[in-house]
C-alpha atoms as a PDB file:
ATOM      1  CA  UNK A   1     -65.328-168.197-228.256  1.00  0.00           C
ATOM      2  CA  UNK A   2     -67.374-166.722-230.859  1.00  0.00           C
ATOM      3  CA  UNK A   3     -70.656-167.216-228.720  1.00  0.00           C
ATOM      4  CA  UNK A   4     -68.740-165.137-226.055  1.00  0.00           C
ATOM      5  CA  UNK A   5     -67.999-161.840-228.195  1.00  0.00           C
ATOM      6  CA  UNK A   6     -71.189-161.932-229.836  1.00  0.00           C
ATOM      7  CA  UNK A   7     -72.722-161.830-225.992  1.00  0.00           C
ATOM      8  CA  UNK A   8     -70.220-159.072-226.156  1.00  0.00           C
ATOM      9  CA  UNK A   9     -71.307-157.225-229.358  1.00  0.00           C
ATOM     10  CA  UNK A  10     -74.693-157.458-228.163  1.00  0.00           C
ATOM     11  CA  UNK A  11     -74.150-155.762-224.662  1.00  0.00           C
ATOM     12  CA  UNK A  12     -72.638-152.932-226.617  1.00  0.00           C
ATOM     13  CA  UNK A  13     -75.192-152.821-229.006  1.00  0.00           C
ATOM     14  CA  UNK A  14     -77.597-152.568-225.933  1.00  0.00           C
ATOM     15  CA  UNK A  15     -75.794-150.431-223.926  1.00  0.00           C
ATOM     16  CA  UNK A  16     -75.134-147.558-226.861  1.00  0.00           C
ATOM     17  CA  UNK A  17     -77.773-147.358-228.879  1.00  0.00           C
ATOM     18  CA  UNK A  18     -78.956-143.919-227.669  1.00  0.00           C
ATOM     19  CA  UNK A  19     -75.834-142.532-228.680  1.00  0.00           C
ATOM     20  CA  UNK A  20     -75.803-144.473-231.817  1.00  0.00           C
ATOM     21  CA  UNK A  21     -79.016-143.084-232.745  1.00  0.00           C
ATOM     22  CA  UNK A  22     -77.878-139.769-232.058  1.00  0.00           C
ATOM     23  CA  UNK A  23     -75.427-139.858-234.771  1.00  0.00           C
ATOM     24  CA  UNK A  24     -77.412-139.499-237.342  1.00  0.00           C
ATOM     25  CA  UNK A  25     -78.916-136.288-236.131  1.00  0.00           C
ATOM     26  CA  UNK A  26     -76.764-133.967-238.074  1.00  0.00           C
ATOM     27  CA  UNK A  27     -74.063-132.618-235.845  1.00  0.00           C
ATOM     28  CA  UNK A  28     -75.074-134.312-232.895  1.00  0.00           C
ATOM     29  CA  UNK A  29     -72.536-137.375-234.620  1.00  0.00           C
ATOM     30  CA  UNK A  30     -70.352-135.733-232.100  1.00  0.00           C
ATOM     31  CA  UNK A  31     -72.236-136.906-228.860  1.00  0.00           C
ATOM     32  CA  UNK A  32     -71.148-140.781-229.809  1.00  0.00           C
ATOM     33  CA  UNK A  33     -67.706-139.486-230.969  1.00  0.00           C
ATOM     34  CA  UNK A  34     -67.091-137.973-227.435  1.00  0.00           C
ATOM     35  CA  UNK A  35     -69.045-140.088-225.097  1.00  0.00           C
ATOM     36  CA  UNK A  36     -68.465-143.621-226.939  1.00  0.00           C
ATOM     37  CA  UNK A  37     -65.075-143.898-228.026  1.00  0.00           C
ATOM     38  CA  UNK A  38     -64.840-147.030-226.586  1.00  0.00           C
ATOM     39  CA  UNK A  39     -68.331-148.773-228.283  1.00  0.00           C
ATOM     40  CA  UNK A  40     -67.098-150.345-231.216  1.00  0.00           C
ATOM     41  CA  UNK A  41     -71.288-150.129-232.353  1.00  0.00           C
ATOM     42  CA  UNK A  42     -71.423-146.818-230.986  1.00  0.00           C
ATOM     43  CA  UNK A  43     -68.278-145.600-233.425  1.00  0.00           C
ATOM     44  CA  UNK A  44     -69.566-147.374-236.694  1.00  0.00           C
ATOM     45  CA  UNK A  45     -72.948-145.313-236.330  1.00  0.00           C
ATOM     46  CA  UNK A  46     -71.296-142.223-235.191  1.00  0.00           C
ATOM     47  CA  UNK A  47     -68.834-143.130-238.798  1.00  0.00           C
ATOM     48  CA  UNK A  48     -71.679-143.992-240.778  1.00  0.00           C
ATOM     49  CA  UNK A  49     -73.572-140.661-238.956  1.00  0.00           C
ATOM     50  CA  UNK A  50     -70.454-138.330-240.269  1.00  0.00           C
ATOM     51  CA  UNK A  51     -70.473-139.645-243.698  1.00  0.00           C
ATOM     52  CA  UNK A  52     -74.064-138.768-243.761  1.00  0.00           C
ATOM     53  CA  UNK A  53     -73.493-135.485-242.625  1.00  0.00           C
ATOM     54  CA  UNK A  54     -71.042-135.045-244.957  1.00  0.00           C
ATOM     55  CA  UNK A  55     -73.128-135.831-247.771  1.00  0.00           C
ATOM     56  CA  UNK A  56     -75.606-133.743-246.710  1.00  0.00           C
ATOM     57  CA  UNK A  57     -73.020-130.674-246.908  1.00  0.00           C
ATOM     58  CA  UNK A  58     -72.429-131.379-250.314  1.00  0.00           C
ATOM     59  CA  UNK A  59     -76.224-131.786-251.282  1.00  0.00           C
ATOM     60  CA  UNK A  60     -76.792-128.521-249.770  1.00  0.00           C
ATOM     61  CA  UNK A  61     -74.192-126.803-251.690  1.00  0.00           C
ATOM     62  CA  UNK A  62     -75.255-128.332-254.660  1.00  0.00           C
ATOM     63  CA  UNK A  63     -78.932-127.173-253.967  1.00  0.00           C
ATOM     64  CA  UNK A  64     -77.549-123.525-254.081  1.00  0.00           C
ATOM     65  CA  UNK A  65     -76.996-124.336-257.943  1.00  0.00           C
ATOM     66  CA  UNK A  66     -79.461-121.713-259.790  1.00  0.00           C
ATOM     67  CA  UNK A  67     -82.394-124.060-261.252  1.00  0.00           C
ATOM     68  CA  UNK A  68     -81.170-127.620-261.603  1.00  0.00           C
ATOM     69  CA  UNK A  69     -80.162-127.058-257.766  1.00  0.00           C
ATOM     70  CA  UNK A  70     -83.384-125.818-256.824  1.00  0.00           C
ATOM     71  CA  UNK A  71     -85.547-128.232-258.352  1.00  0.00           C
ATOM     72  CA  UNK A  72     -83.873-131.103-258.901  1.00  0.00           C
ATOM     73  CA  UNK A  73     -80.403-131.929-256.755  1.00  0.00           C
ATOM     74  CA  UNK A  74     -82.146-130.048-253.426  1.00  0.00           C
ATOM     75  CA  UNK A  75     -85.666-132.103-253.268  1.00  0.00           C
ATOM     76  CA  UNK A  76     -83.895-135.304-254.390  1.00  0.00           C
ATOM     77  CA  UNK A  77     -80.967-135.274-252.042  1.00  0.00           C
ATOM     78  CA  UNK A  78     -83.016-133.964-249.086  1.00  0.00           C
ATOM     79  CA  UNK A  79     -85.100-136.587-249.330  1.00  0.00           C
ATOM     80  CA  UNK A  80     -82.293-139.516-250.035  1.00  0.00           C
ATOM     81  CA  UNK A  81     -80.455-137.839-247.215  1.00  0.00           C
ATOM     82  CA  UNK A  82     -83.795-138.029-244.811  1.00  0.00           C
ATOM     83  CA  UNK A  83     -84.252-142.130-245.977  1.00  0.00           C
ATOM     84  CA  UNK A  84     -80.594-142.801-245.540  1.00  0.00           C
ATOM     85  CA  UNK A  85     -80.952-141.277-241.834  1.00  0.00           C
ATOM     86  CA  UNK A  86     -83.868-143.400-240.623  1.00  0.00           C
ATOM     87  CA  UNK A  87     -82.537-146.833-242.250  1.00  0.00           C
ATOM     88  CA  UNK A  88     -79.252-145.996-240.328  1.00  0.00           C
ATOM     89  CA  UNK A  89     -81.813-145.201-237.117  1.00  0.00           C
ATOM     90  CA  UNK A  90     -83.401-148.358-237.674  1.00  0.00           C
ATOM     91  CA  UNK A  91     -80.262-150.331-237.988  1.00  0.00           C
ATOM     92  CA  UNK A  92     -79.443-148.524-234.922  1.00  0.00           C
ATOM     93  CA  UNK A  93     -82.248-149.124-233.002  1.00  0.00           C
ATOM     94  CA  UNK A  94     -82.364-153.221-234.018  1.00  0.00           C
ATOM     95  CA  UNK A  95     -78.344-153.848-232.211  1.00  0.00           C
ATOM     96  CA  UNK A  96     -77.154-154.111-236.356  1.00  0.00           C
ATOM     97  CA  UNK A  97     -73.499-152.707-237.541  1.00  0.00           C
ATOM     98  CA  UNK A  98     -75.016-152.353-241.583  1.00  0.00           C
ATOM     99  CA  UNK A  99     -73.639-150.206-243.823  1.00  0.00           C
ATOM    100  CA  UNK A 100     -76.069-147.838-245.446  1.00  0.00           C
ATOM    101  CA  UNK A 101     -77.101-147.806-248.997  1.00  0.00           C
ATOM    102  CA  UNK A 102     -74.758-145.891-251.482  1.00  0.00           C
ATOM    103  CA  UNK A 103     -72.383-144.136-248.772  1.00  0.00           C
ATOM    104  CA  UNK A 104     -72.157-146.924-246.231  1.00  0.00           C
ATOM    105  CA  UNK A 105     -69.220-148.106-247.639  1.00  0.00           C
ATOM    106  CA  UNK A 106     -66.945-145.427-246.683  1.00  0.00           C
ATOM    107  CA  UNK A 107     -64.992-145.033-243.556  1.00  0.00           C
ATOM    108  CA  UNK A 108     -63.706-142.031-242.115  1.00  0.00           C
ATOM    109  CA  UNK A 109     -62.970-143.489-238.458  1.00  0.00           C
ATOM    110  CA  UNK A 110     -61.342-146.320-237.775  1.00  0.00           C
END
């Protein structure tokens, strides 16, 4: 039984990983929302994708702070934000349903 649904998890790894990549390309997290709802790998990303996207909202808000924004909170996050994105890619990419560092932990979908 188990052997069977991870055949299964795998086949929907491999059959939505485009649109699992593509939810961690900003607003495009609603391709796998629309297109996927019924990938259970597809969803996670396109979860994982939103909280993302959500962070990066607040990061850019915060970079609109006059001088610690600027120089501090803007070049950080960006570049957290940019790292977080291309671990959840990879992730993606390799059929795995891993949370991402920090933010992973949050769900938004269920």
């Amino acid at each position: 039984m188990a052997e069977e649904a991870k055949k299964q998890n795998s086949k929907d790894a491999e059959d939505n990983k485009v649109y699992a990549v593509l939810a961690y390309i900003g607003i495009l997290v609603l391709v796998p929302l629309l297109a996927a709802k019924e990938s259970k790998f597809a969803q996670y990303h396109a979860n994982q994708g939103l909280i993302l996207l959500i962070a990066g909202l607040i990061v850019g808000f915060a970079s609109s702070l006059p001088i610690i924004g600027w120089f501090l909170i803007g070049p950080i996050g960006s570049l957290a934000l940019l790292a977080l994105a291309i671990i959840g890619i990879v992730n993606a990419v390799n059929g795995e349903m891993k949370p991402l560092p920090l933010i992973g932990n949050f769900t938004i979908l269920k």
